[in-house]
C-alpha atoms as a PDB file:
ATOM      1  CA  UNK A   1      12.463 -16.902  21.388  1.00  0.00           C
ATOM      2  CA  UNK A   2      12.933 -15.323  17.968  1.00  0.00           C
ATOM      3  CA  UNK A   3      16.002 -17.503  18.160  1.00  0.00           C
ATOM      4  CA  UNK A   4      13.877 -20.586  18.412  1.00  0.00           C
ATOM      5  CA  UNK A   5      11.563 -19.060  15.805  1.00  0.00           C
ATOM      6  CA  UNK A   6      14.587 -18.552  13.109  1.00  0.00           C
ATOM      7  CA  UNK A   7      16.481 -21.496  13.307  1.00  0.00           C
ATOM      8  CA  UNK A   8      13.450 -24.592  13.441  1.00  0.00           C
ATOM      9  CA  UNK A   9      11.727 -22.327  10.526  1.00  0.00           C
ATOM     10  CA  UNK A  10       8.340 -21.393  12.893  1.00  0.00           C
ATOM     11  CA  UNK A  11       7.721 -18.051  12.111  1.00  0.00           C
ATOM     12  CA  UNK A  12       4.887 -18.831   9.820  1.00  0.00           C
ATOM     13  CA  UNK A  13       3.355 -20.125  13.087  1.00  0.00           C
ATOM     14  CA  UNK A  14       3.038 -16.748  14.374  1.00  0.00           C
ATOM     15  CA  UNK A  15       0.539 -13.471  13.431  1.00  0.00           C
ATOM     16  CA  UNK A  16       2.891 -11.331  11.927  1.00  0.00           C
ATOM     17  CA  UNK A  17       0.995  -7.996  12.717  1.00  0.00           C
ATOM     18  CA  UNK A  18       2.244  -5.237  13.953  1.00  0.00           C
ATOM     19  CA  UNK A  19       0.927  -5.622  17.568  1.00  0.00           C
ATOM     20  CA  UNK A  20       3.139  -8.900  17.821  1.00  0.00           C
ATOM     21  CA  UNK A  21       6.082  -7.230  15.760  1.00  0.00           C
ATOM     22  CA  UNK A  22       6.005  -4.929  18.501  1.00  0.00           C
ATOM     23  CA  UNK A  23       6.029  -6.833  21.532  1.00  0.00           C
ATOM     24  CA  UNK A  24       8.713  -9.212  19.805  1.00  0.00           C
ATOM     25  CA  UNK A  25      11.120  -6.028  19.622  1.00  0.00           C
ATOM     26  CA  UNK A  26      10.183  -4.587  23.136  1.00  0.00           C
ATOM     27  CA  UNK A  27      10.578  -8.179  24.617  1.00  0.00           C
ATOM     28  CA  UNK A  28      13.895  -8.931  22.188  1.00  0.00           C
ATOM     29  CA  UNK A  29      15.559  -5.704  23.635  1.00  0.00           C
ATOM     30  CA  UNK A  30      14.478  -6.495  27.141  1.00  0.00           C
ATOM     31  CA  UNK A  31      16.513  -9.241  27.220  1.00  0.00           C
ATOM     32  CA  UNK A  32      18.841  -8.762  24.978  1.00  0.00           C
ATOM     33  CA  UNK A  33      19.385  -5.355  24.795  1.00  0.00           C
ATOM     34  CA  UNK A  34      18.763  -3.200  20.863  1.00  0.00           C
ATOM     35  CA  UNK A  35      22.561  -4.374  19.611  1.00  0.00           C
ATOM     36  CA  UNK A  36      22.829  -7.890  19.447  1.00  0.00           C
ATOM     37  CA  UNK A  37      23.996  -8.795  15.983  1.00  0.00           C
ATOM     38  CA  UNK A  38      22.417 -12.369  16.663  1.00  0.00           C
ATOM     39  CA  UNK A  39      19.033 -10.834  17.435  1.00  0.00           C
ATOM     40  CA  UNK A  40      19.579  -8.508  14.278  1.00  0.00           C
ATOM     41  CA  UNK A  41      20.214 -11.666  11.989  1.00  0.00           C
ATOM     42  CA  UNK A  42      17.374 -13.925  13.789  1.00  0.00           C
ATOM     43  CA  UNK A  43      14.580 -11.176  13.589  1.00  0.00           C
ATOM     44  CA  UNK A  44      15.406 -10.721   9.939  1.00  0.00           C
ATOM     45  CA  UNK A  45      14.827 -13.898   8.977  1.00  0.00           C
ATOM     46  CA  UNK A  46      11.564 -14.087  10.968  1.00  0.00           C
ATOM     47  CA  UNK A  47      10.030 -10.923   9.316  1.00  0.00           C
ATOM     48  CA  UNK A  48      11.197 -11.092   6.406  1.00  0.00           C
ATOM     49  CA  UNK A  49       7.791 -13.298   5.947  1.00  0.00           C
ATOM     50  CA  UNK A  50       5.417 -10.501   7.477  1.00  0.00           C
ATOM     51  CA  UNK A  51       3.216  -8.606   5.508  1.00  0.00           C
ATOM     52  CA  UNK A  52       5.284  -5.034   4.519  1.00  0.00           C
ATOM     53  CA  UNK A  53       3.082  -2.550   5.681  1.00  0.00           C
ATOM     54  CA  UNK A  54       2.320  -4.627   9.413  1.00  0.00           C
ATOM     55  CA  UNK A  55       6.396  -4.614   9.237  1.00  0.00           C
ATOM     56  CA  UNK A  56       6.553  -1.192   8.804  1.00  0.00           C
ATOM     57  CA  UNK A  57       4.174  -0.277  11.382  1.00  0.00           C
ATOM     58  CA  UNK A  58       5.299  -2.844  14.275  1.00  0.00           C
ATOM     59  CA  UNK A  59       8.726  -1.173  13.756  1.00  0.00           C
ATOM     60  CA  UNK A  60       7.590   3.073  13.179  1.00  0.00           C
ATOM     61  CA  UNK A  61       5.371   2.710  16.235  1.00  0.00           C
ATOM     62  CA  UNK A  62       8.233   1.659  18.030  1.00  0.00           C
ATOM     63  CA  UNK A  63       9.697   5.295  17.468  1.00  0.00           C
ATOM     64  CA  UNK A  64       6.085   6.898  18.393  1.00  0.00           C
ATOM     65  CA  UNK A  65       5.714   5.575  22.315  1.00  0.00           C
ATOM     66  CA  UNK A  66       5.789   8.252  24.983  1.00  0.00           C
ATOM     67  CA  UNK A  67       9.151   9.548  26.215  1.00  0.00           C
ATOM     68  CA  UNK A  68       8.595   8.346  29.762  1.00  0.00           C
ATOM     69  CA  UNK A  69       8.990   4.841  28.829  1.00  0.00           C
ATOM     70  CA  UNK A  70      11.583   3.238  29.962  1.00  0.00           C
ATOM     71  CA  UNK A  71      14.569   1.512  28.439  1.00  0.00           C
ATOM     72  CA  UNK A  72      13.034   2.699  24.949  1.00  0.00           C
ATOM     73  CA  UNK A  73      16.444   3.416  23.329  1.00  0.00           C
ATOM     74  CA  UNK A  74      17.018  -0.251  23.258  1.00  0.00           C
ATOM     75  CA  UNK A  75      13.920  -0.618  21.629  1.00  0.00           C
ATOM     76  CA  UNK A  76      14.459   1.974  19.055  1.00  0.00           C
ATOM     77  CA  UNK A  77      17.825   0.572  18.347  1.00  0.00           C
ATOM     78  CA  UNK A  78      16.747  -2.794  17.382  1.00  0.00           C
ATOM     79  CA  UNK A  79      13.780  -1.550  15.351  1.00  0.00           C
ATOM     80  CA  UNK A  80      15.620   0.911  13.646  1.00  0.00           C
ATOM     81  CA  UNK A  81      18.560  -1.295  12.307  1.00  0.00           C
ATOM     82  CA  UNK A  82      15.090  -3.771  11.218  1.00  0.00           C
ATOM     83  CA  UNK A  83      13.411  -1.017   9.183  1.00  0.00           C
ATOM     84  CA  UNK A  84      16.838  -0.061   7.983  1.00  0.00           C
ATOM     85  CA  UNK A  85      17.711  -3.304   6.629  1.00  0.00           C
ATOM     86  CA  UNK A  86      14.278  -4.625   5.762  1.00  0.00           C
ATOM     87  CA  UNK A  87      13.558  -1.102   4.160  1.00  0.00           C
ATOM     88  CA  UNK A  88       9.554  -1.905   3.783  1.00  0.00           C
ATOM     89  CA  UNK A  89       7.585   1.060   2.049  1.00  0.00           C
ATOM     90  CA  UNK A  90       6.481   3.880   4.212  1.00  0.00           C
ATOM     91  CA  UNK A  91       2.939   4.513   3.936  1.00  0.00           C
ATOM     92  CA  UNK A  92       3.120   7.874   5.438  1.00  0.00           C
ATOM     93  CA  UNK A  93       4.004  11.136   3.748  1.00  0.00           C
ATOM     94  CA  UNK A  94       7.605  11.932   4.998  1.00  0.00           C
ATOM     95  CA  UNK A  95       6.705  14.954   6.649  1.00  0.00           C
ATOM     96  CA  UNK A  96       4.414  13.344   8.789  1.00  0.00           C
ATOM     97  CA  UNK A  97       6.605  10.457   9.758  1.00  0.00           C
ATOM     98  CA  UNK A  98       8.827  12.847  10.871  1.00  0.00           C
ATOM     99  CA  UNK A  99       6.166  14.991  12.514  1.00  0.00           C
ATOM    100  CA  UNK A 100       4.885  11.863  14.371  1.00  0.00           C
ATOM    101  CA  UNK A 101       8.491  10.726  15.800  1.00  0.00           C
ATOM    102  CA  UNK A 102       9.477  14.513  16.969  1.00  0.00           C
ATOM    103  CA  UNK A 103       8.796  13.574  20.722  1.00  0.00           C
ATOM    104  CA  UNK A 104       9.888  10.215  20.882  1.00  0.00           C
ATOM    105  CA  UNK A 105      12.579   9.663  18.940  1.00  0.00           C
ATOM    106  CA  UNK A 106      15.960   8.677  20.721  1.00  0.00           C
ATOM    107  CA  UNK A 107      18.452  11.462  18.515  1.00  0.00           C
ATOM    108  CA  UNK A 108      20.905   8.725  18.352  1.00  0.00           C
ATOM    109  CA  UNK A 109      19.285   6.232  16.761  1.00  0.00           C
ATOM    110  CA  UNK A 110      20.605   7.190  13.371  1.00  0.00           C
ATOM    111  CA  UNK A 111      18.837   4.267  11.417  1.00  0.00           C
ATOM    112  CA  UNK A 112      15.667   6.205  11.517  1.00  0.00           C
ATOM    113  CA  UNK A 113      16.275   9.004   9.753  1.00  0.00           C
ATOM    114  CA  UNK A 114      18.725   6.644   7.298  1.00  0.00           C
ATOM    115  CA  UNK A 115      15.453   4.048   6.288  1.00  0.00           C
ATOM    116  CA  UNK A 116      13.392   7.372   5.625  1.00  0.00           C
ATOM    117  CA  UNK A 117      15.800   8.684   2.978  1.00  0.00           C
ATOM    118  CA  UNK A 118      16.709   5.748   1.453  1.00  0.00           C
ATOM    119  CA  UNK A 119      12.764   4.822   1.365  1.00  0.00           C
ATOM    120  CA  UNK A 120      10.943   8.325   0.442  1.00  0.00           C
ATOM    121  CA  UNK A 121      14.256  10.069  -1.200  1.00  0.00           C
ATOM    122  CA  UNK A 122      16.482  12.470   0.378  1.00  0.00           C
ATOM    123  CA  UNK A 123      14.664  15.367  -1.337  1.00  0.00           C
ATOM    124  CA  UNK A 124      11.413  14.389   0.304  1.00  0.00           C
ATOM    125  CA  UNK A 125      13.171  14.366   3.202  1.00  0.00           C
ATOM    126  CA  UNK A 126      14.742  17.876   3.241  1.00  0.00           C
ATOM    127  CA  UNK A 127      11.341  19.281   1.941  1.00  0.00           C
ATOM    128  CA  UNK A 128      10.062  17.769   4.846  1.00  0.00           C
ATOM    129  CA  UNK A 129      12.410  19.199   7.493  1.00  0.00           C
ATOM    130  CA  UNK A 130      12.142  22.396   5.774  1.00  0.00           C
ATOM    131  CA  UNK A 131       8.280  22.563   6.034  1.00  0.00           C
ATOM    132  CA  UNK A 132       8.287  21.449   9.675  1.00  0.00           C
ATOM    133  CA  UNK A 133      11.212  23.852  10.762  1.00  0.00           C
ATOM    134  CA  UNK A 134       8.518  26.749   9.609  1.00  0.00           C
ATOM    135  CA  UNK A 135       5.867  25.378  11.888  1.00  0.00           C
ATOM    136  CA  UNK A 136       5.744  26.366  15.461  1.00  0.00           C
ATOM    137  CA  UNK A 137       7.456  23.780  17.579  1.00  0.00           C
ATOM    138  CA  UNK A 138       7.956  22.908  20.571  1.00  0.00           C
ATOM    139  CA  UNK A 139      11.870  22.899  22.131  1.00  0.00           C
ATOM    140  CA  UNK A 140      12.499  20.149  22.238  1.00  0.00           C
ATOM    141  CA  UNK A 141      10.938  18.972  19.003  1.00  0.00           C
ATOM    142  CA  UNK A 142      12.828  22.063  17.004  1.00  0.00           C
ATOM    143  CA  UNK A 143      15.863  19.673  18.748  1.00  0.00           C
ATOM    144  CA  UNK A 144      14.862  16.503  17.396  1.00  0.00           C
ATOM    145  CA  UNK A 145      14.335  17.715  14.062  1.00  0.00           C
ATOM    146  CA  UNK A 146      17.924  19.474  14.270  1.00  0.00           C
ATOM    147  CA  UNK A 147      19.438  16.097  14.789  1.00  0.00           C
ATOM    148  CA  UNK A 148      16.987  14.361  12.145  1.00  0.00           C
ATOM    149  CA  UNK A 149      18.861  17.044   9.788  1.00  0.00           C
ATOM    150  CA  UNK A 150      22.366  16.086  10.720  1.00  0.00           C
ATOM    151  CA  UNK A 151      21.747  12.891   9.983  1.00  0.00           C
ATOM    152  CA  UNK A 152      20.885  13.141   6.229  1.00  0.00           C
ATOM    153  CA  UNK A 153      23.314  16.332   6.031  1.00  0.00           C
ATOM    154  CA  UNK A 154      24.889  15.829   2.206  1.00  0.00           C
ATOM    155  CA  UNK A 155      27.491  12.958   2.239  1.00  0.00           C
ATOM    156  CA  UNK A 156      25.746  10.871   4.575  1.00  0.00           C
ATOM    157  CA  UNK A 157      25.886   7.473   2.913  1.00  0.00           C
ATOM    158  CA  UNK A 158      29.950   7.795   2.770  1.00  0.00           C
ATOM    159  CA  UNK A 159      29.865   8.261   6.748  1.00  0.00           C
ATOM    160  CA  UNK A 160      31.990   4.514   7.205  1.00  0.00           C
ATOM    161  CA  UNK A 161      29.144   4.157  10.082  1.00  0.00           C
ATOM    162  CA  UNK A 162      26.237   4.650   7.249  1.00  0.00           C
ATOM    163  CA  UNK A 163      28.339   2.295   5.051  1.00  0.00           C
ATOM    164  CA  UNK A 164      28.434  -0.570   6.906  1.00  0.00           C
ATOM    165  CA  UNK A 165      24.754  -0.268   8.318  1.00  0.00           C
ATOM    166  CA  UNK A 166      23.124   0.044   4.823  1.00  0.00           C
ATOM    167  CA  UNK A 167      23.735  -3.142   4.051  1.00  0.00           C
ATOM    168  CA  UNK A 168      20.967  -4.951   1.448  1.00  0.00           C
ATOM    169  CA  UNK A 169      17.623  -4.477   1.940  1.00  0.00           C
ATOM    170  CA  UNK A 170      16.372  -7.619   2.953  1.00  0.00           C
END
Protein backbone atom coordinates (compact mmCIF):
# COMPACT_ATOMS: atom_id res chain seq x y z
CA UNK A 1 0.00 0.00 0.00
CA UNK A 2 2.47 2.70 1.02
CA UNK A 3 3.92 1.64 -2.29
CA UNK A 4 0.79 2.68 -4.08
CA UNK A 5 0.66 5.74 -1.81
CA UNK A 6 4.42 6.93 -2.85
CA UNK A 7 4.61 6.44 -6.32
CA UNK A 8 0.79 7.94 -7.72
CA UNK A 9 1.58 10.94 -5.07
CA UNK A 10 -1.72 9.98 -2.60
CA UNK A 11 -0.47 10.45 0.62
CA UNK A 12 -2.13 13.76 1.08
CA UNK A 13 -5.27 11.57 0.78
CA UNK A 14 -4.61 10.04 4.00
CA UNK A 15 -4.83 11.40 7.99
CA UNK A 16 -1.40 11.54 8.77
CA UNK A 17 -1.83 11.09 12.64
CA UNK A 18 -0.16 9.08 14.61
CA UNK A 19 -2.88 6.36 15.04
CA UNK A 20 -2.60 5.74 11.14
CA UNK A 21 1.33 6.22 11.20
CA UNK A 22 1.12 3.43 13.43
CA UNK A 23 -0.93 0.94 11.88
CA UNK A 24 0.93 1.80 8.46
CA UNK A 25 4.30 0.57 10.22
CA UNK A 26 2.71 -2.47 12.10
CA UNK A 27 0.88 -3.45 8.80
CA UNK A 28 4.23 -2.43 6.51
CA UNK A 29 6.35 -4.86 8.72
CA UNK A 30 3.69 -7.51 8.68
CA UNK A 31 4.12 -7.99 5.32
CA UNK A 32 7.12 -6.93 4.59
CA UNK A 33 9.09 -7.46 7.38
CA UNK A 34 11.14 -3.96 9.38
CA UNK A 35 14.21 -4.13 6.57
CA UNK A 36 12.99 -3.58 3.30
CA UNK A 37 14.97 -0.76 1.79
CA UNK A 38 11.89 -0.25 -0.66
CA UNK A 39 9.51 0.15 2.27
CA UNK A 40 12.25 2.47 3.94
CA UNK A 41 12.36 4.76 0.72
CA UNK A 42 8.36 4.56 0.07
CA UNK A 43 7.37 5.44 3.76
CA UNK A 44 9.74 8.37 3.61
CA UNK A 45 8.31 9.93 0.98
CA UNK A 46 4.79 9.42 2.38
CA UNK A 47 5.59 11.07 5.81
CA UNK A 48 7.66 13.28 4.98
CA UNK A 49 4.17 15.35 4.51
CA UNK A 50 2.82 14.48 8.15
CA UNK A 51 2.67 16.86 10.73
CA UNK A 52 6.27 16.44 12.94
CA UNK A 53 5.08 15.88 16.20
CA UNK A 54 2.04 13.09 14.88
CA UNK A 55 5.40 11.65 13.06
CA UNK A 56 7.16 11.49 16.02
CA UNK A 57 4.58 9.95 18.04
CA UNK A 58 3.19 7.25 15.39
CA UNK A 59 6.87 6.14 15.32
CA UNK A 60 8.01 6.50 19.59
CA UNK A 61 4.81 4.64 20.42
CA UNK A 62 5.92 2.04 18.29
CA UNK A 63 8.88 1.45 20.85
CA UNK A 64 6.28 1.79 23.95
CA UNK A 65 3.79 -1.44 23.13
CA UNK A 66 3.90 -4.28 25.63
CA UNK A 67 6.64 -6.90 25.34
CA UNK A 68 4.22 -9.73 24.70
CA UNK A 69 3.42 -8.53 21.35
CA UNK A 70 4.35 -10.35 18.81
CA UNK A 71 6.65 -9.88 15.86
CA UNK A 72 7.36 -6.28 17.42
CA UNK A 73 11.08 -6.24 16.45
CA UNK A 74 10.00 -5.88 12.92
CA UNK A 75 8.03 -3.13 13.89
CA UNK A 76 10.64 -1.37 15.83
CA UNK A 77 13.04 -1.85 13.04
CA UNK A 78 11.13 -0.06 10.47
CA UNK A 79 10.11 2.77 12.80
CA UNK A 80 13.35 3.24 14.09
CA UNK A 81 15.33 3.63 10.73
CA UNK A 82 11.93 6.33 10.02
CA UNK A 83 12.60 8.44 13.13
CA UNK A 84 16.26 8.05 12.38
CA UNK A 85 16.13 9.41 9.03
CA UNK A 86 13.16 11.73 9.34
CA UNK A 87 14.75 12.96 12.73
CA UNK A 88 11.35 14.99 13.78
CA UNK A 89 11.75 16.90 17.22
CA UNK A 90 11.17 14.96 20.35
CA UNK A 91 8.71 16.51 22.48
CA UNK A 92 9.67 14.59 25.48
CA UNK A 93 12.47 15.31 27.91
CA UNK A 94 15.19 12.65 27.07
CA UNK A 95 15.08 11.07 30.26
CA UNK A 96 11.66 10.25 29.95
CA UNK A 97 11.79 8.93 26.45
CA UNK A 98 14.14 6.70 27.64
CA UNK A 99 12.23 5.94 30.83
CA UNK A 100 9.10 5.21 28.71
CA UNK A 101 10.92 2.66 26.15
CA UNK A 102 12.85 0.67 29.15
CA UNK A 103 10.35 -2.34 28.81
CA UNK A 104 9.73 -2.43 25.33
CA UNK A 105 12.46 -1.64 23.53
CA UNK A 106 14.02 -4.44 21.23
CA UNK A 107 18.12 -3.81 22.49
CA UNK A 108 18.99 -4.23 18.94
CA UNK A 109 17.28 -1.79 17.36
CA UNK A 110 20.16 0.64 17.44
CA UNK A 111 18.29 3.53 15.53
CA UNK A 112 16.53 4.40 18.68
CA UNK A 113 18.95 5.36 20.82
CA UNK A 114 20.92 6.97 17.49
CA UNK A 115 17.60 9.55 16.58
CA UNK A 116 17.64 10.48 20.44
CA UNK A 117 21.23 11.75 20.40
CA UNK A 118 21.33 13.21 17.29
CA UNK A 119 17.80 14.96 18.23
CA UNK A 120 18.22 16.01 22.12
CA UNK A 121 22.30 15.95 22.11
CA UNK A 122 24.47 13.31 23.34
CA UNK A 123 24.95 15.16 26.65
CA UNK A 124 21.24 15.08 27.32
CA UNK A 125 21.45 11.76 26.66
CA UNK A 126 24.20 10.61 29.09
CA UNK A 127 22.60 12.91 31.80
CA UNK A 128 19.72 10.99 31.17
CA UNK A 129 21.13 7.46 31.53
CA UNK A 130 22.99 8.67 34.42
CA UNK A 131 19.85 9.92 36.31
CA UNK A 132 17.87 6.77 35.50
CA UNK A 133 20.80 4.29 36.39
CA UNK A 134 20.35 5.97 40.12
CA UNK A 135 16.69 5.14 40.20
CA UNK A 136 15.54 1.79 41.33
CA UNK A 137 14.93 -0.43 38.36
CA UNK A 138 13.73 -3.22 37.51
CA UNK A 139 16.22 -6.17 35.83
CA UNK A 140 15.51 -6.12 33.10
CA UNK A 141 15.09 -2.39 32.58
CA UNK A 142 18.76 -1.76 34.39
CA UNK A 143 19.45 -4.19 30.99
CA UNK A 144 17.85 -2.11 28.54
CA UNK A 145 19.33 0.95 29.68
CA UNK A 146 22.88 -0.90 29.66
CA UNK A 147 22.44 -1.47 25.99
CA UNK A 148 20.82 2.14 25.40
CA UNK A 149 24.45 3.16 26.84
CA UNK A 150 26.47 1.08 24.46
CA UNK A 151 24.91 2.45 21.85
CA UNK A 152 25.88 6.17 22.26
CA UNK A 153 29.28 4.94 24.01
CA UNK A 154 31.91 7.87 22.66
CA UNK A 155 32.76 7.24 18.94
CA UNK A 156 29.50 6.10 17.98
CA UNK A 157 28.85 8.04 14.79
CA UNK A 158 32.31 6.54 13.25
CA UNK A 159 30.80 2.89 13.91
CA UNK A 160 30.72 2.18 9.64
CA UNK A 161 27.08 0.73 10.74
CA UNK A 162 26.13 4.37 12.34
CA UNK A 163 27.72 5.88 9.18
CA UNK A 164 25.81 4.57 6.68
CA UNK A 165 22.39 4.68 8.67
CA UNK A 166 22.66 8.45 9.50
CA UNK A 167 22.11 9.38 6.34
CA UNK A 168 20.19 13.08 5.83
CA UNK A 169 17.50 13.88 7.78
CA UNK A 170 14.73 13.90 5.59
Amino acid sequence: MIRYLAELGLASLLKLDRATIASLITSSAERYGGDSARELDDFIKVLGTADRLELFWGLYGVFTKPRQELRRFPHQALAGSLLLRLRPPCPLPVREAIRGVLLSWEVSIEELPWYLALTCGEDAVWNAITQLDAEPLSDRERLVLHAFRYWVLPGWRENPLARSRIGDPG
